[in-house]
N, C-alpha and C. Protein backbone atom coordinates (compact mmCIF):
# COMPACT_ATOMS: atom_id res chain seq x y z
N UNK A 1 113.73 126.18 75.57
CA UNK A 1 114.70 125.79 76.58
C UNK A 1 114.91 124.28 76.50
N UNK A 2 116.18 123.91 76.45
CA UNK A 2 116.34 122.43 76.45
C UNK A 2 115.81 121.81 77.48
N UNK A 3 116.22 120.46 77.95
CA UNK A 3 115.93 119.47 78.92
C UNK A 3 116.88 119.74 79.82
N UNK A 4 118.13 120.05 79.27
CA UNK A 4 119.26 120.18 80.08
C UNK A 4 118.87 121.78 80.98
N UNK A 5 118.51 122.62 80.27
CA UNK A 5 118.82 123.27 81.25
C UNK A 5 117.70 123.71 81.94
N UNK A 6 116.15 122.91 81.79
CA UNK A 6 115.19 122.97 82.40
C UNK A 6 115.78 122.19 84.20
N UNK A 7 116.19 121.25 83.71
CA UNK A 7 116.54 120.28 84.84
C UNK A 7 117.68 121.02 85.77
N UNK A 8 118.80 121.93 85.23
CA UNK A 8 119.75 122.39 85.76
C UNK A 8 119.10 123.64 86.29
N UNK A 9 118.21 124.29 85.51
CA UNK A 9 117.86 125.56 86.31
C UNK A 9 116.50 125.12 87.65
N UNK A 10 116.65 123.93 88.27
CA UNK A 10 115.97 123.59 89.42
C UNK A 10 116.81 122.91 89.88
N UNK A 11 117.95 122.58 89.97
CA UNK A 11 118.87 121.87 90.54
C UNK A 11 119.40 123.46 91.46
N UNK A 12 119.51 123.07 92.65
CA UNK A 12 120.25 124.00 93.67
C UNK A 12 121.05 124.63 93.51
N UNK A 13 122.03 125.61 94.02
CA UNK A 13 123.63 125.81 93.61
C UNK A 13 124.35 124.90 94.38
N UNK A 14 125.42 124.49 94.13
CA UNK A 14 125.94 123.68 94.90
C UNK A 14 125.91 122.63 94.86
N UNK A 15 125.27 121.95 94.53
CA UNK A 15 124.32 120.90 94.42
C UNK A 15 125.23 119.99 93.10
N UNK A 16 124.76 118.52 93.00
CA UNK A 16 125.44 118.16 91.79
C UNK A 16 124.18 118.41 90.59
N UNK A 17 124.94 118.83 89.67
CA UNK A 17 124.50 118.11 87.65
C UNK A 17 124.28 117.32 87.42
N UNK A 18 122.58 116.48 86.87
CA UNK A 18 122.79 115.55 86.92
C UNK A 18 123.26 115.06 85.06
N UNK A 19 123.68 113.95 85.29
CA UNK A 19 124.21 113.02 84.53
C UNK A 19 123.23 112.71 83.00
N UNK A 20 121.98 112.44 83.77
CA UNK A 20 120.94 111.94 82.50
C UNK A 20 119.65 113.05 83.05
N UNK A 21 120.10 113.90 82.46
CA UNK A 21 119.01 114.99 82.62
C UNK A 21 116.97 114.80 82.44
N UNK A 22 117.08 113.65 81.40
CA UNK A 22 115.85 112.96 80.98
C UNK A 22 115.59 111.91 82.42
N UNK A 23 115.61 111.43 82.79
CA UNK A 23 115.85 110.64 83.44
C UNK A 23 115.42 111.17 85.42
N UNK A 24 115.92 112.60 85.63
CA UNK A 24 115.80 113.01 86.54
C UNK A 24 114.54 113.97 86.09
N UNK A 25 114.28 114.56 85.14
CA UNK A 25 113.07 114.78 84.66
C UNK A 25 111.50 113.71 84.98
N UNK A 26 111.96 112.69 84.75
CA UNK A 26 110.81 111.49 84.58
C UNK A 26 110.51 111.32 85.93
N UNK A 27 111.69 110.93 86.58
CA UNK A 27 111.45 110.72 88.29
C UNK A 27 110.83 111.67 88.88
N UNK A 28 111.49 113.13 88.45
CA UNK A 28 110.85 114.26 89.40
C UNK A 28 109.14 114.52 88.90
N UNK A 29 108.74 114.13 87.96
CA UNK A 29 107.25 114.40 87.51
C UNK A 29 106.48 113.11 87.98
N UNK A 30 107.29 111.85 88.27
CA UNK A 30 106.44 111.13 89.05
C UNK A 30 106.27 111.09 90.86
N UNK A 31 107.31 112.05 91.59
CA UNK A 31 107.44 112.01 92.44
C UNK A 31 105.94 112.74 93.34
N UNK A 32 105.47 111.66 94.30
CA UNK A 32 104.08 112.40 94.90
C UNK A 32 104.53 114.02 95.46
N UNK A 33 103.43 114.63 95.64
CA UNK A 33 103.10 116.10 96.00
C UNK A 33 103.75 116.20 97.70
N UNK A 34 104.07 116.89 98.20
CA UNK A 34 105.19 117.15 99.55
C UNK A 34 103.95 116.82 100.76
N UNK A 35 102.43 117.11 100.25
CA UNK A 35 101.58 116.80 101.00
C UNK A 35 101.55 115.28 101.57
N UNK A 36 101.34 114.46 100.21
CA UNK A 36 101.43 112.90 99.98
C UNK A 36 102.66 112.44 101.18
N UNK A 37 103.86 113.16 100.55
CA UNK A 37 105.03 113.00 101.11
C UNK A 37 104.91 113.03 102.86
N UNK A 38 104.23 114.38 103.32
CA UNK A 38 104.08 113.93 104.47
C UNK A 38 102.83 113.18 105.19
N UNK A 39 101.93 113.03 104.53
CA UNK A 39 101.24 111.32 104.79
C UNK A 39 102.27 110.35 105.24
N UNK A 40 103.18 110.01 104.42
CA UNK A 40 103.90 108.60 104.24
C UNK A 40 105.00 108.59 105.27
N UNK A 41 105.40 109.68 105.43
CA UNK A 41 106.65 110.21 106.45
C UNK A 41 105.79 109.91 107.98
N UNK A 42 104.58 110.22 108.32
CA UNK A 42 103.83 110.69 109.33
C UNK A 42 103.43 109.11 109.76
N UNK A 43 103.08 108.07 108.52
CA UNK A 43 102.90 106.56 108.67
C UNK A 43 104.06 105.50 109.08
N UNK A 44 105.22 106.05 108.59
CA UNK A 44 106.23 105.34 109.13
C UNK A 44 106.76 105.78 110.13
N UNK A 45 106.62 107.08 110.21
CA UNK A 45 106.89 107.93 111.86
C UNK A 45 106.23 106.39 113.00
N UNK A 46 104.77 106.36 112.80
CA UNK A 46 103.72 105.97 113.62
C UNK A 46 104.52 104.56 113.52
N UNK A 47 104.37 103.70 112.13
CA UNK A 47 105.37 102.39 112.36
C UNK A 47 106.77 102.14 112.81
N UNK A 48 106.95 102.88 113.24
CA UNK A 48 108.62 102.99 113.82
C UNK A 48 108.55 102.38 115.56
N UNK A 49 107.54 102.16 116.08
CA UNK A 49 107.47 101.73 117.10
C UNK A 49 107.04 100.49 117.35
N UNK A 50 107.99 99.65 118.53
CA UNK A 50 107.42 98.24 118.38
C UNK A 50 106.23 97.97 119.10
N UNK A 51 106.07 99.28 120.21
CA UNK A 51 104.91 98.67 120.66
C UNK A 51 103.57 99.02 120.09
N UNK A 52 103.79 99.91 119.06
CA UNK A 52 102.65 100.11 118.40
C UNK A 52 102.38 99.01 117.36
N UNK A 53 103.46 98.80 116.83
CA UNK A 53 103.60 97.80 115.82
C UNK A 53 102.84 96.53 116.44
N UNK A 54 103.46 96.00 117.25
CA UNK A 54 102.55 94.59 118.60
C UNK A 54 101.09 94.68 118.80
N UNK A 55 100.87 96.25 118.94
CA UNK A 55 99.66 96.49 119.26
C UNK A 55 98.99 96.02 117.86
N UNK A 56 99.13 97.32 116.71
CA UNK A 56 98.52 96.59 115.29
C UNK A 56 98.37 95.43 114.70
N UNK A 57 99.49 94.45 114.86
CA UNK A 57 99.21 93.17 115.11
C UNK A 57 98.51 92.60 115.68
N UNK A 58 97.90 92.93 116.83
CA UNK A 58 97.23 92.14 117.58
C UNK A 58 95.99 92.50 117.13
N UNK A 59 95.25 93.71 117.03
CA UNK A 59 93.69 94.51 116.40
C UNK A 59 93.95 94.00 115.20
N UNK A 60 95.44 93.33 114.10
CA UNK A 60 94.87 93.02 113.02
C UNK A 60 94.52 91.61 113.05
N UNK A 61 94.39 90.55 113.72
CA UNK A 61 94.28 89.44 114.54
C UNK A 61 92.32 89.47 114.61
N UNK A 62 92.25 90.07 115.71
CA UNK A 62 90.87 90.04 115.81
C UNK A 62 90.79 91.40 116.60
N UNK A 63 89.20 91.84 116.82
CA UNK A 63 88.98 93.10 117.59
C UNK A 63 89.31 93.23 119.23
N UNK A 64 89.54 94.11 119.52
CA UNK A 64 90.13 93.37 121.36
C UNK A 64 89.73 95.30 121.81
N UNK A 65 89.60 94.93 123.15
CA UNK A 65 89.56 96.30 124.38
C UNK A 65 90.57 96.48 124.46
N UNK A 66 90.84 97.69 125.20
CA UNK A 66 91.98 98.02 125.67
C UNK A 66 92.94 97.47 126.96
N UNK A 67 91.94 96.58 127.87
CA UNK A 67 92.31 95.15 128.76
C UNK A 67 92.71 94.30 128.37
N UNK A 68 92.21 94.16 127.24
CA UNK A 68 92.75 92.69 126.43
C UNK A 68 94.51 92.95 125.99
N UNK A 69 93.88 94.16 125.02
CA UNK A 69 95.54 94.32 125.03
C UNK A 69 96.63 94.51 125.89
N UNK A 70 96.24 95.42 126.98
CA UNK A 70 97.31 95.49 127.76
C UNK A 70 97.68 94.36 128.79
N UNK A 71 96.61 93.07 128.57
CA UNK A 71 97.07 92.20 129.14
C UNK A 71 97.85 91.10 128.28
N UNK A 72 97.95 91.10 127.52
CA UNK A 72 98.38 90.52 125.85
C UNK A 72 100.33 91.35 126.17
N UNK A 73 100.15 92.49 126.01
CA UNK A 73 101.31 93.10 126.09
C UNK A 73 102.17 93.25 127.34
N UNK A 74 101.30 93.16 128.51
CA UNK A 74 101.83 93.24 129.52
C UNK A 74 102.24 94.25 129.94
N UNK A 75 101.16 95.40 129.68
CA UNK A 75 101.35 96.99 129.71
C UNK A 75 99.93 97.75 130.60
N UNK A 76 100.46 99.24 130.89
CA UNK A 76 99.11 99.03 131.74
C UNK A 76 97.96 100.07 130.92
N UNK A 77 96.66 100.23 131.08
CA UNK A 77 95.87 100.26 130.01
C UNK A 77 95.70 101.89 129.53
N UNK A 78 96.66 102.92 130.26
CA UNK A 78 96.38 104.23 130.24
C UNK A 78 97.87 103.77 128.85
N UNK A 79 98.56 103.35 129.27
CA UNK A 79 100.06 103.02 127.99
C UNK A 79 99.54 102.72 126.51
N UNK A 80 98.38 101.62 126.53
CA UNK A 80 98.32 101.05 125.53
C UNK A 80 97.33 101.79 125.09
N UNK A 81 96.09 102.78 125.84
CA UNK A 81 95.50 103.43 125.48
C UNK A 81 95.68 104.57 124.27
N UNK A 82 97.02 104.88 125.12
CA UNK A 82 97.50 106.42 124.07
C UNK A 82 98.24 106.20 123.36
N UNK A 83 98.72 104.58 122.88
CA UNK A 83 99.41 103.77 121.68
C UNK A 83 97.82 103.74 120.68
N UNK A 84 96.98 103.81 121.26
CA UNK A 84 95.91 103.26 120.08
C UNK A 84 95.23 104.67 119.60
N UNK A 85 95.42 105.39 120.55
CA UNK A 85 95.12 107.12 119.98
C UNK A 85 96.04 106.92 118.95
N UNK A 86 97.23 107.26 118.73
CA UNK A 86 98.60 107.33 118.21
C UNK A 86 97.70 106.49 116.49
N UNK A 87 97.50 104.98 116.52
CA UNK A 87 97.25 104.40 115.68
C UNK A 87 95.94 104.80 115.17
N UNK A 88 95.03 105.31 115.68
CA UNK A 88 93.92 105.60 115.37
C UNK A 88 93.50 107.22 114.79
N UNK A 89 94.63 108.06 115.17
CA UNK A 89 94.83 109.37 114.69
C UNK A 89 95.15 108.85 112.97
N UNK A 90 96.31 108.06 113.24
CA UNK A 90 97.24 107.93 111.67
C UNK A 90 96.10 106.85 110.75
N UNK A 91 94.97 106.12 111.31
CA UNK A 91 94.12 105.79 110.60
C UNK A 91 94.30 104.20 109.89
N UNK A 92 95.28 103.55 110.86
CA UNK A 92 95.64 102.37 111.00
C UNK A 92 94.44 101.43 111.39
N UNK A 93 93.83 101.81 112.23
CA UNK A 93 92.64 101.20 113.46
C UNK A 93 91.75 101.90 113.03
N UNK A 94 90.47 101.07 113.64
CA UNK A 94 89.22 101.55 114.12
C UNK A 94 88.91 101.46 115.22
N UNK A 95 87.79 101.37 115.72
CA UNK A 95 86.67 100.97 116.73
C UNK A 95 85.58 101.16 116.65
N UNK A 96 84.55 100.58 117.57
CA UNK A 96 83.17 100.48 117.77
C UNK A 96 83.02 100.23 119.20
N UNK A 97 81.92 101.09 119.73
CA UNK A 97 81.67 101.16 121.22
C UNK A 97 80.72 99.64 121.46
N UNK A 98 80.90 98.86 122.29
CA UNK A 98 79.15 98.16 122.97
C UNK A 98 79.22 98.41 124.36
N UNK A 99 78.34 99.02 124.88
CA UNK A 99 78.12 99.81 126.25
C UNK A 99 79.54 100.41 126.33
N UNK A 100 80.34 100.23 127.65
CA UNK A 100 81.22 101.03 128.03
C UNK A 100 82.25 100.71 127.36
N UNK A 101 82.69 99.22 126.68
CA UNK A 101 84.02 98.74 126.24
C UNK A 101 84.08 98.97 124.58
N UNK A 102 85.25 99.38 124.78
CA UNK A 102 85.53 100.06 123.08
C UNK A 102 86.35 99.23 122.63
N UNK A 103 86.16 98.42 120.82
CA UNK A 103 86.93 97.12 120.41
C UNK A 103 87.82 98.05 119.75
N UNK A 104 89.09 97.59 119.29
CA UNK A 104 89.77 97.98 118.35
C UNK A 104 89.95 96.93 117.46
N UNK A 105 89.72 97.16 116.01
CA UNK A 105 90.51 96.40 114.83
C UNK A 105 91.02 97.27 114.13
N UNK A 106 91.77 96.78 112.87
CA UNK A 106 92.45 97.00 112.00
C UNK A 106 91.37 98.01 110.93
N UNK A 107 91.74 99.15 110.79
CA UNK A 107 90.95 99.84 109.62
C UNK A 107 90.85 99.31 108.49
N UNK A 108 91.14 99.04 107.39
CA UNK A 108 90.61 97.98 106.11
C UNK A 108 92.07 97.25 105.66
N UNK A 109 91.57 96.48 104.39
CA UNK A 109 92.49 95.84 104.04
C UNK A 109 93.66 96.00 103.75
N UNK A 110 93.78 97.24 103.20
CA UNK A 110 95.40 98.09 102.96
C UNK A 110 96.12 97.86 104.19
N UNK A 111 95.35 98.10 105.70
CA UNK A 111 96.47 98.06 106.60
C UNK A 111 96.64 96.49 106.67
N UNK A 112 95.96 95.76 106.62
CA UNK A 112 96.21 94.16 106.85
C UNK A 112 97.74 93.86 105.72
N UNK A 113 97.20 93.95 104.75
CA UNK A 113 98.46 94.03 103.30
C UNK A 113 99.83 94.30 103.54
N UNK A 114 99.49 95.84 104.46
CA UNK A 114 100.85 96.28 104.75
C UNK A 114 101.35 95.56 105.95
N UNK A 115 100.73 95.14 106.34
CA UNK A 115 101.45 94.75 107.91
C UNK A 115 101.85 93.33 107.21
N UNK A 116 101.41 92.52 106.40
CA UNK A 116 101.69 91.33 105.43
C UNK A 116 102.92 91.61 104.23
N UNK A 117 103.59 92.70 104.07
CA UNK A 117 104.00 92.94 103.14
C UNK A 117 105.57 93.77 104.63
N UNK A 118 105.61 94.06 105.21
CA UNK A 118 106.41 94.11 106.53
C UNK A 118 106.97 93.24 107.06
N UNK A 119 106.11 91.90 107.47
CA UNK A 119 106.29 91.12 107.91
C UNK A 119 107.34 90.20 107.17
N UNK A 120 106.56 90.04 105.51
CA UNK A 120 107.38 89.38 104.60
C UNK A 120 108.91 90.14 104.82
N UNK A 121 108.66 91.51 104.39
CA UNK A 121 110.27 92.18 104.85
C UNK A 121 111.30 91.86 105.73
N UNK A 122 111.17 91.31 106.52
CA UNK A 122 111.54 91.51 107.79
C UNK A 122 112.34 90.19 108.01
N UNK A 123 111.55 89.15 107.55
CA UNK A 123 111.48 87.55 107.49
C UNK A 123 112.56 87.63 106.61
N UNK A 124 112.83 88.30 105.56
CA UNK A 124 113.68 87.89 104.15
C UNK A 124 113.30 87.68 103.49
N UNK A 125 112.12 87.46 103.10
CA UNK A 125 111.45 86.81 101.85
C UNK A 125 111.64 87.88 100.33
N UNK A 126 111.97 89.09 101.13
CA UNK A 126 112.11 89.93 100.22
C UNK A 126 113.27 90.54 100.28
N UNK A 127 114.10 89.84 99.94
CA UNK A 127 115.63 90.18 100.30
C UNK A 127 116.69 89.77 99.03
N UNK A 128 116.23 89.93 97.94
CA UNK A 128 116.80 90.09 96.69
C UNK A 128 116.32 91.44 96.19
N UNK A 129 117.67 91.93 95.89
CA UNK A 129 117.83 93.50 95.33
C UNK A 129 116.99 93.37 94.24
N UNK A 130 116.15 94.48 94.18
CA UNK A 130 115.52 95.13 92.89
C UNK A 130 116.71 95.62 91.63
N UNK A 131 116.05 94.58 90.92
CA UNK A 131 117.02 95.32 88.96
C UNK A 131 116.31 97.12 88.99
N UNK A 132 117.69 97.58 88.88
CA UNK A 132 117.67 99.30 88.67
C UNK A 132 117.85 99.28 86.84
């Protein structure tokens, strides 16, 4: 079976032909697994919010309670509480208990990076088109 019609007999009906059949081959064998896929979907879901976003910023800063933050944010602490569930489900954050008060920081360096690599985004710094 050719390339051509390996690629065409997984192309939809309806759907377009593509053009460089090699080419949509290469992409589709590097494309992550639908699992991966919804990791990444489920992380930007979670970053799509500013007050979560404020919040991560701030645990990536230094470790803080949940007082600290919601006095930082100006929110009240049952709000910012179930913002840090939210971040701490998706594996953004940590914590550590001492007696009753629970700290939050930043889970490791990947999330520091990314929130550094966002930020740059955002600013412009990265605001020249990628050569296709």
């Amino acid at each position: 079976m050719s390339k051509v019609s390996e690629v065409r007999g997984l192309v939809r009906e309806g759907c377009c032909q593509p053009v460089h059949p090699e080419a949509v081959d290469c992409v589709r064998a590097a494309m992550p697994r639908d699992t991966v896929l919804d990791g990444l979907e489920q992380l930007f879901n979670v970053l799509g919010d500013r007050t979560r976003i404020r919040i991560l910023l701030a645990v990536s800063q230094r470790e803080m309670c949940v007082q600290d933050v919601a006095a930082l944010l100006g929110m009240t602490k049952s709000a910012v509480s179930h913002q840090l569930a939210n971040l701490k489900d998706a594996r953004l954050i940590s914590c550590r208990r001492e007696g009753r008060v629970v700290y939050y920081f930043s889970a490791d360096d990947h999330v520091n990076r990314l929130i550094e690599l966002g930020l740059e985004h955002a600013a412009g710094s990265c605001h020249a088109p990628r050569a296709i």
